[in-house]
Protein backbone atom coordinates (compact mmCIF):
# COMPACT_ATOMS: atom_id res chain seq x y z
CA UNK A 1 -20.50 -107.98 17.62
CA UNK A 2 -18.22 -104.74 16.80
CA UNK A 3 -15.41 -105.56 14.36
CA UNK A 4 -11.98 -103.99 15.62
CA UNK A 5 -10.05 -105.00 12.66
CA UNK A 6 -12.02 -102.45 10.08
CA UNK A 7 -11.38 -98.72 10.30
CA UNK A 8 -13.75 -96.29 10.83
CA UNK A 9 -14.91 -93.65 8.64
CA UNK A 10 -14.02 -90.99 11.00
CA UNK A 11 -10.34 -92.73 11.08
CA UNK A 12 -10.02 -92.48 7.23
CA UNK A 13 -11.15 -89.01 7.14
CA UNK A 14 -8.49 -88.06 9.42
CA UNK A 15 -5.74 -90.00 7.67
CA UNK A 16 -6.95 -88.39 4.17
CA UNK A 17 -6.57 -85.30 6.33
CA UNK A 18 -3.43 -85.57 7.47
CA UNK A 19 -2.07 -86.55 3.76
CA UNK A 20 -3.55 -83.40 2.51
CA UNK A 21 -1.82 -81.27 5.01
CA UNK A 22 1.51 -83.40 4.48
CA UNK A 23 0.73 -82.54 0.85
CA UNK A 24 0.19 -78.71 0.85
CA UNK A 25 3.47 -78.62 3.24
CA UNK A 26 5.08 -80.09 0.25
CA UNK A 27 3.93 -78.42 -2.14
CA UNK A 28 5.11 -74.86 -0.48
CA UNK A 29 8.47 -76.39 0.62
CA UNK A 30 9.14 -76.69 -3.29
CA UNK A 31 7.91 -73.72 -4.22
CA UNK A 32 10.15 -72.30 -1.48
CA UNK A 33 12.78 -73.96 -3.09
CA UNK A 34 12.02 -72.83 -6.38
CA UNK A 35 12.09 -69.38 -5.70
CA UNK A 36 15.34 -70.05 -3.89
CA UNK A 37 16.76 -71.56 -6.65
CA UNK A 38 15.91 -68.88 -8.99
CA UNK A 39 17.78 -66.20 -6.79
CA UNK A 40 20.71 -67.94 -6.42
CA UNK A 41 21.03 -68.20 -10.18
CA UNK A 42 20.15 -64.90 -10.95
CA UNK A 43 22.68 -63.43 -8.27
CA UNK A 44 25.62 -65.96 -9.74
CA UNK A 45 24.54 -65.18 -13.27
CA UNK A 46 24.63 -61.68 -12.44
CA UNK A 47 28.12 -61.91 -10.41
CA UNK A 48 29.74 -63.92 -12.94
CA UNK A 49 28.32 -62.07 -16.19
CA UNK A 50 29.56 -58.87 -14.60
CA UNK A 51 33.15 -60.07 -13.78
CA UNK A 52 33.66 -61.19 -17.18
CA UNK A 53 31.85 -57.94 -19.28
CA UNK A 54 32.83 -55.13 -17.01
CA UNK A 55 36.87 -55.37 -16.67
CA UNK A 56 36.23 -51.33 -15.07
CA UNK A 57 33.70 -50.43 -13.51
CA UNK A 58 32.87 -46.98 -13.83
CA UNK A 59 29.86 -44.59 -13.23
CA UNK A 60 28.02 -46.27 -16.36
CA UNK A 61 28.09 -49.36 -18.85
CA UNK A 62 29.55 -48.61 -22.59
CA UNK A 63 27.56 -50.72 -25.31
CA UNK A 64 29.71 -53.19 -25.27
CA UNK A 65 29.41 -54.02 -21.93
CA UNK A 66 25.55 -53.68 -22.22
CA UNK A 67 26.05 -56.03 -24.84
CA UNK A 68 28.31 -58.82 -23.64
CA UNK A 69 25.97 -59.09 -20.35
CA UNK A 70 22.95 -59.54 -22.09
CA UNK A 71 24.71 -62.41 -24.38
CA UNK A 72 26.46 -63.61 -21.23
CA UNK A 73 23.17 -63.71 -19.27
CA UNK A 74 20.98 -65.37 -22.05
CA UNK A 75 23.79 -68.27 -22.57
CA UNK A 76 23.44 -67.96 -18.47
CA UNK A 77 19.71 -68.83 -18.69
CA UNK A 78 19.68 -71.14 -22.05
CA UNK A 79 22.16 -73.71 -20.54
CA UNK A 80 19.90 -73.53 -16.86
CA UNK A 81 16.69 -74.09 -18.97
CA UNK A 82 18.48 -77.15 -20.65
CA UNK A 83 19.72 -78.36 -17.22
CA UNK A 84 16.25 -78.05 -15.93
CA UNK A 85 14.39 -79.82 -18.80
CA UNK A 86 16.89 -82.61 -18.59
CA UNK A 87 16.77 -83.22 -14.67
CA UNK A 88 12.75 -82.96 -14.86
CA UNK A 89 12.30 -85.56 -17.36
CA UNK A 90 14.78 -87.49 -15.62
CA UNK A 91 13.05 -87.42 -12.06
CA UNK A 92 9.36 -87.92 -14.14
CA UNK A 93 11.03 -91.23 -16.18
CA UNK A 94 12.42 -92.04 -12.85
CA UNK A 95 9.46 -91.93 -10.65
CA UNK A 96 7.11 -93.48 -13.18
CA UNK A 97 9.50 -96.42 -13.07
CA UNK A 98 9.43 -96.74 -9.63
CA UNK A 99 5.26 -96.48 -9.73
CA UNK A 100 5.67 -99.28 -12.71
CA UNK A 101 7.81 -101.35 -10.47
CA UNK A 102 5.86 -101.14 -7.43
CA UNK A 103 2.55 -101.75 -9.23
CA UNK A 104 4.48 -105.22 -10.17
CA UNK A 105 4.87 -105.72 -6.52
């Protein structure tokens, strides 16, 4: 007598499958995201650093402008690399939570 209750190999396959291709969509959405990310702070970095370090723009930077960008852009990227630490071990301590509370479940 055939038992309709138990699935199939051929049906886990396929759901295994499916959750790998759900997967690898995911995984290039963020790194579509990432690289998104990245440009928009390098283009506000770069807007912002060159408002405040170039009062006149002219047909070539003095040192001083060379100067204050690159100190304007490193503070730029120092503070983003603390943002990003802090909001990745946030969302890991978050999710492992979650994992620890629905493994309580």
């Amino acid at each position: 007598m055939p038992d309709f209750f138990k699935t199939s190999s051929h049906t886990q396959d396929s759901a295994q499958g499916t959750s790998a291709r759900k997967e690898a969509v995911m995984n290039s959405i963020r790194s579509e995201l990432a690289i998104v990310n990245v440009q928009e702070l390098i283009n506000k970095a770069t807007e912002k650093c060159f408002t405040k370090c170039v009062p006149k723009p002219g047909t070539s930077l003095t040192s001083s402008d060379e100067a204050c960008l690159a100190r304007c852009l490193d503070r730029y990227m120092e503070a983003f690399t603390v943002v990003s630490r802090t909001y990745t071990a946030r969302i890991s301590k978050e999710s492992s939570q979650l994992r620890g509370a629905a493994a309580e479940i």
